[in-house]
N, C-alpha and C. Protein backbone atom coordinates (compact mmCIF):
# COMPACT_ATOMS: atom_id res chain seq x y z
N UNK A 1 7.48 -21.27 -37.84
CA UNK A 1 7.61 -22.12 -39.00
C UNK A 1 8.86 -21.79 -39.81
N UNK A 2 9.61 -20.12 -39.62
CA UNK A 2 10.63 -20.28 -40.10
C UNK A 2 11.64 -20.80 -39.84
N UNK A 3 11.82 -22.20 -39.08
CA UNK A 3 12.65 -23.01 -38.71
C UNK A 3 12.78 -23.92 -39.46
N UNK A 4 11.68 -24.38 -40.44
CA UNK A 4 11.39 -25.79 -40.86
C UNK A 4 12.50 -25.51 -42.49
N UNK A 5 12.90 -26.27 -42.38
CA UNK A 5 13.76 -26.37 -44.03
C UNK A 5 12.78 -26.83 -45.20
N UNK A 6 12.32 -25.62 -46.14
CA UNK A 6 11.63 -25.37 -46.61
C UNK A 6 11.94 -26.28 -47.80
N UNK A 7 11.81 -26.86 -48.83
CA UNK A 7 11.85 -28.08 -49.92
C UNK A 7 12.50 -27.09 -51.32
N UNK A 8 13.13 -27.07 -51.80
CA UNK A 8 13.81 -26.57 -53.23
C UNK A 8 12.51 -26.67 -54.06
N UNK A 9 12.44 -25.42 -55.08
CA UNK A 9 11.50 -25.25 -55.85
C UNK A 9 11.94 -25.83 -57.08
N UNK A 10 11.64 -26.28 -57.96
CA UNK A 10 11.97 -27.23 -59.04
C UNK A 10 12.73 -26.04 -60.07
N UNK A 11 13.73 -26.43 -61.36
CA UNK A 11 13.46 -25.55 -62.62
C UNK A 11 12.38 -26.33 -63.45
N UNK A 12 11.77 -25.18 -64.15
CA UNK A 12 10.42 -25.88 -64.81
C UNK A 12 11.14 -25.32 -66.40
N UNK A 13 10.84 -26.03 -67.46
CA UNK A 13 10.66 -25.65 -68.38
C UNK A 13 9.83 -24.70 -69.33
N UNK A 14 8.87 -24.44 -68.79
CA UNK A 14 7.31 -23.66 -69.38
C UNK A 14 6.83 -23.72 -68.22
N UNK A 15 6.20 -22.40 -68.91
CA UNK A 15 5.29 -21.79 -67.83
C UNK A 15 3.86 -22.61 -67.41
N UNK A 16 3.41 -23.31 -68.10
CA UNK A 16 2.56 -24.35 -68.32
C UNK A 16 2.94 -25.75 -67.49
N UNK A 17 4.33 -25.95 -67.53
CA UNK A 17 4.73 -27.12 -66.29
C UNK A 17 4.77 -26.71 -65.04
N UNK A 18 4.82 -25.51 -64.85
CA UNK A 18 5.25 -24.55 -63.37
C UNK A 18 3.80 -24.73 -62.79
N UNK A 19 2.77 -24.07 -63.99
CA UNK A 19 1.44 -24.18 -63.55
C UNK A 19 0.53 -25.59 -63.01
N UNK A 20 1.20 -26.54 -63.46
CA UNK A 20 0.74 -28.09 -63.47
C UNK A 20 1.15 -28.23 -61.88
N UNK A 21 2.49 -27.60 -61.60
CA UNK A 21 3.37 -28.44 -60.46
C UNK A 21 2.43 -27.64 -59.43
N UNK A 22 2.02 -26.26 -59.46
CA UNK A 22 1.84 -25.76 -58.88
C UNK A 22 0.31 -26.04 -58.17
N UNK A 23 -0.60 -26.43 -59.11
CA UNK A 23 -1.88 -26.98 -58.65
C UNK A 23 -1.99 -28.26 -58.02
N UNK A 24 -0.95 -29.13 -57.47
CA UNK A 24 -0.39 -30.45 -57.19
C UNK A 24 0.50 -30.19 -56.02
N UNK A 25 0.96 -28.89 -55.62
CA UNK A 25 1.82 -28.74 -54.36
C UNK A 25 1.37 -27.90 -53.46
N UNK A 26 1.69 -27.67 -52.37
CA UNK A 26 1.39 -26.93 -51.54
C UNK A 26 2.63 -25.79 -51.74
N UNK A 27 2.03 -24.69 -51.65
CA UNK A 27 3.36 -23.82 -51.62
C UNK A 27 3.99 -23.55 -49.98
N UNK A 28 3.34 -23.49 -49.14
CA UNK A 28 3.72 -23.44 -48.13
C UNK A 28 4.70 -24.67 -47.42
N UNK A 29 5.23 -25.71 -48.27
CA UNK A 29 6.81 -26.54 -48.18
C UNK A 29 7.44 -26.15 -48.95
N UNK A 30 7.44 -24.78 -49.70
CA UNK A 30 8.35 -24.46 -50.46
C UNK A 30 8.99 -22.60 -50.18
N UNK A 31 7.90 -22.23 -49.69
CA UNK A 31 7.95 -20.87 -49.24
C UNK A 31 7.87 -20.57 -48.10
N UNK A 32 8.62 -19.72 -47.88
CA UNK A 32 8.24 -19.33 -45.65
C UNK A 32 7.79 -18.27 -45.79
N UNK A 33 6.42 -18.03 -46.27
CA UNK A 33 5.60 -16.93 -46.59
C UNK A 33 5.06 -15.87 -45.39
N UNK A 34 5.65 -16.20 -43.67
CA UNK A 34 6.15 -15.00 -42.85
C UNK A 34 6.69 -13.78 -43.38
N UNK A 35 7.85 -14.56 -44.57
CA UNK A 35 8.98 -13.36 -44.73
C UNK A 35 8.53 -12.43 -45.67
N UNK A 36 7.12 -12.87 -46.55
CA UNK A 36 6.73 -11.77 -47.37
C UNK A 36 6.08 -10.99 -47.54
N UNK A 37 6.62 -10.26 -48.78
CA UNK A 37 5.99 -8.85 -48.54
C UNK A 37 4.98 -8.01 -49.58
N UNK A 38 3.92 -6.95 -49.55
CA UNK A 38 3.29 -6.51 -50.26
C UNK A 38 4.30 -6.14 -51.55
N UNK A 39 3.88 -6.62 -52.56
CA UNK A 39 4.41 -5.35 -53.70
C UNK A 39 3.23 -4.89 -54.66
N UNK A 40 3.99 -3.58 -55.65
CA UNK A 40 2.70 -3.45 -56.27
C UNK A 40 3.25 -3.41 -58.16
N UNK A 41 2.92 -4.40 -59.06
CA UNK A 41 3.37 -4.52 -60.37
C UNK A 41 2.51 -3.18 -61.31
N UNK A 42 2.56 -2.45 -61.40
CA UNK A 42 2.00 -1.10 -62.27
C UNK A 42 1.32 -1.65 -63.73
N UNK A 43 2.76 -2.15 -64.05
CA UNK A 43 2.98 -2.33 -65.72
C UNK A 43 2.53 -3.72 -65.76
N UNK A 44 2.15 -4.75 -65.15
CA UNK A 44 1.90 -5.95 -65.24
C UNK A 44 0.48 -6.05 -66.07
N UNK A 45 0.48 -6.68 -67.03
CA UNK A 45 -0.84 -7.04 -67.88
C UNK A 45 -1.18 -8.17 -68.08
N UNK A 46 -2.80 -8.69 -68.36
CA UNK A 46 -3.22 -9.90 -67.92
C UNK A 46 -3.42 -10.06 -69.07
N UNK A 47 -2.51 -11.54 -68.89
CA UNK A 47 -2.36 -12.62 -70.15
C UNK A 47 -3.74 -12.36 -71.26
N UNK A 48 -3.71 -12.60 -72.25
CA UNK A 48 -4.79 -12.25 -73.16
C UNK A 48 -4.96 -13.18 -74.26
N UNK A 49 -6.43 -13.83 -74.69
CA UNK A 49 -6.17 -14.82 -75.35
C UNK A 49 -7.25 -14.06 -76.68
N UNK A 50 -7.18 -14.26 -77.97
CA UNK A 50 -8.16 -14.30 -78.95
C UNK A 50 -9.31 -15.29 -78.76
N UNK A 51 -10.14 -14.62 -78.98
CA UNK A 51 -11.40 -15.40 -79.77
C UNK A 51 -12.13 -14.82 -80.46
N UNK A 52 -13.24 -15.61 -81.23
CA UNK A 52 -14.18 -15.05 -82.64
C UNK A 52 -15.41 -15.36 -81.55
N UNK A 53 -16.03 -14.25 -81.83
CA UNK A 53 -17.25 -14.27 -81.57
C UNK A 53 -18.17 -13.51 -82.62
N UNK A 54 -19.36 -14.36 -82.49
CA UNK A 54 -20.13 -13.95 -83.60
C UNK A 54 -21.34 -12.70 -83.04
N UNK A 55 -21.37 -11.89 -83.71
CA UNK A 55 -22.58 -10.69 -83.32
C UNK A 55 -23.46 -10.22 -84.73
N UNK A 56 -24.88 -9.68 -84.53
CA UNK A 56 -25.60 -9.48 -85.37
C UNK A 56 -24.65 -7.79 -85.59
N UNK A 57 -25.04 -8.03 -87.33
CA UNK A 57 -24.06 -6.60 -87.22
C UNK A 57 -24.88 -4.91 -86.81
N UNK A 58 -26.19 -5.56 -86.67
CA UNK A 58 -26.77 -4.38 -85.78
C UNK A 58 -26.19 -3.60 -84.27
N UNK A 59 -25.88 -4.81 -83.82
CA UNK A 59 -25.07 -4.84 -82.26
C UNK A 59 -23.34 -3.96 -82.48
N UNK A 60 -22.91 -4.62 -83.74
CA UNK A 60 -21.84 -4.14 -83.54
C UNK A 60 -22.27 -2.55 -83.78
N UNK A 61 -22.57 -2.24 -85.20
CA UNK A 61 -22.61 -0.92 -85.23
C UNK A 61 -23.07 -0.31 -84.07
N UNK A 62 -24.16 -0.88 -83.31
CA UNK A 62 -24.44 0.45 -82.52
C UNK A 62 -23.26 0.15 -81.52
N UNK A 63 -22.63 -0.43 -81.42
CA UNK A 63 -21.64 -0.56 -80.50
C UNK A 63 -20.26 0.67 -80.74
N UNK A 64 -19.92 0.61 -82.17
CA UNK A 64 -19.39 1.54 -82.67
C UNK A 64 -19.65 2.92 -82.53
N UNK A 65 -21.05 3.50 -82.45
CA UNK A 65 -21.37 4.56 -82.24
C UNK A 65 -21.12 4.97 -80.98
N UNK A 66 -21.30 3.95 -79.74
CA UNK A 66 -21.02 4.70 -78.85
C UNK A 66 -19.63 4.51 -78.51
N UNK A 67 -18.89 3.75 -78.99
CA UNK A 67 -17.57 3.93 -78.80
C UNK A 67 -17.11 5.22 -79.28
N UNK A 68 -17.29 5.62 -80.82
CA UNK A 68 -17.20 6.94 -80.98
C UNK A 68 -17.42 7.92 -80.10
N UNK A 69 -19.07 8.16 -79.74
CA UNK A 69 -18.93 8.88 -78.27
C UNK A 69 -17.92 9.06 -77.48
N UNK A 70 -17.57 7.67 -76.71
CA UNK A 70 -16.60 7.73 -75.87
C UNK A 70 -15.00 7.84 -76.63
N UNK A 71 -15.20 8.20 -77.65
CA UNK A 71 -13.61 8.29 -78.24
C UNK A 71 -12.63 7.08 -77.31
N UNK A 72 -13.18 5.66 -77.87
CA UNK A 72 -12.38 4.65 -77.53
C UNK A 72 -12.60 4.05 -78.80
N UNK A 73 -11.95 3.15 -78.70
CA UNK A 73 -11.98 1.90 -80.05
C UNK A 73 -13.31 1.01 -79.54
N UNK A 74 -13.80 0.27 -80.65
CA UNK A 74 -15.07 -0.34 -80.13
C UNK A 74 -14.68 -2.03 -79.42
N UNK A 75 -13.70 -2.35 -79.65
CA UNK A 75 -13.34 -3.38 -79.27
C UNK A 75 -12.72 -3.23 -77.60
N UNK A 76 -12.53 -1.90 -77.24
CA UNK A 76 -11.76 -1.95 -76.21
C UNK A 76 -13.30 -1.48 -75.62
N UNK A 77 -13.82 -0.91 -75.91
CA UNK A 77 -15.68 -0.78 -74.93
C UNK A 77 -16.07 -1.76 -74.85
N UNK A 78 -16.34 -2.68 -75.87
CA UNK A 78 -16.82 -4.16 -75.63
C UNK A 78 -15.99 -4.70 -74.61
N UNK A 79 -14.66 -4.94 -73.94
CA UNK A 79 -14.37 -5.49 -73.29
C UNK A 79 -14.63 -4.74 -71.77
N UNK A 80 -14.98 -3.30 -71.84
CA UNK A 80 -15.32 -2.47 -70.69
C UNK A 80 -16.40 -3.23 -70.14
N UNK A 81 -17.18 -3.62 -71.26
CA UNK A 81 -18.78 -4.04 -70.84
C UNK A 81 -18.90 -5.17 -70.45
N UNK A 82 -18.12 -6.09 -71.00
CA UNK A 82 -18.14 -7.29 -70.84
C UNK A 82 -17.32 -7.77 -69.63
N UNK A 83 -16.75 -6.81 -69.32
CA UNK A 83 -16.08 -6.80 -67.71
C UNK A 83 -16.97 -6.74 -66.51
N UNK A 84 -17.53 -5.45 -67.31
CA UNK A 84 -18.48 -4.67 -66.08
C UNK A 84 -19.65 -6.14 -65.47
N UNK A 85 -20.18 -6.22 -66.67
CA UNK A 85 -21.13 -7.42 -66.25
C UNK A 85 -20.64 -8.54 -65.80
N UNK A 86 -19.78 -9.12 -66.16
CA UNK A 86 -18.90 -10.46 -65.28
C UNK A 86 -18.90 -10.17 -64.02
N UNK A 87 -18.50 -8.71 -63.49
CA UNK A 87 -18.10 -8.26 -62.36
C UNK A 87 -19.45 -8.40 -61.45
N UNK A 88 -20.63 -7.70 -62.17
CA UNK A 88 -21.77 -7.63 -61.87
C UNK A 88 -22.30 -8.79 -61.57
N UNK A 89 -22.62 -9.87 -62.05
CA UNK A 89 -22.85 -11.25 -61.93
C UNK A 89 -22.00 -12.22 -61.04
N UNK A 90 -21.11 -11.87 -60.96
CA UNK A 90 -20.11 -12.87 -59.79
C UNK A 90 -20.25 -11.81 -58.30
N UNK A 91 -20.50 -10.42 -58.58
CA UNK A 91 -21.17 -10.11 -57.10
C UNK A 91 -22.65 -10.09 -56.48
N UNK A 92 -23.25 -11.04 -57.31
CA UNK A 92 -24.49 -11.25 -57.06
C UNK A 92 -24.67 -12.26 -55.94
């Protein structure tokens, strides 16, 4: 297939048009994905969005306590947990 003249990848303006084009194309007329290769990004971090969520403030405090325990912030345990179980539930 690395014979075939592979199609020019567009310039996109936003990352948000790249993403549009991208769910609408095949990448394989644009890439000769033979030629590639493993890498590994270390420092790469996943996009992160806010939200409000509401909790009884019983939940939080005890949430706090054991964050203390674990000498983490309680917001960064809540997202431990809330990982763990996503993880847990989609390997069900």
């Amino acid at each position: 297939m690395s014979n075939i003249t592979k199609k020019n990848i567009p310039k996109f303006k936003t990352e948000e048009e790249e993403r549009a084009f991208w769910a609408t194309h095949d990448s394989s007329e644009y890439i000769d994905w033979s030629k590639s290769k493993t890498i590994t990004l270390p420092k790469l971090k996943p996009t992160l969005k806010t939200i409000s969520i509401r909790l009884p403030e019983s939940i939080i405090e005890e949430l706090k306590l054991l964050a203390n325990k674990k000498d983490v912030p309680y917001q960064s345990l809540l997202k431990i947990f809330l990982a763990e179980k996503v993880k847990e539930e989609l390997d069900k």
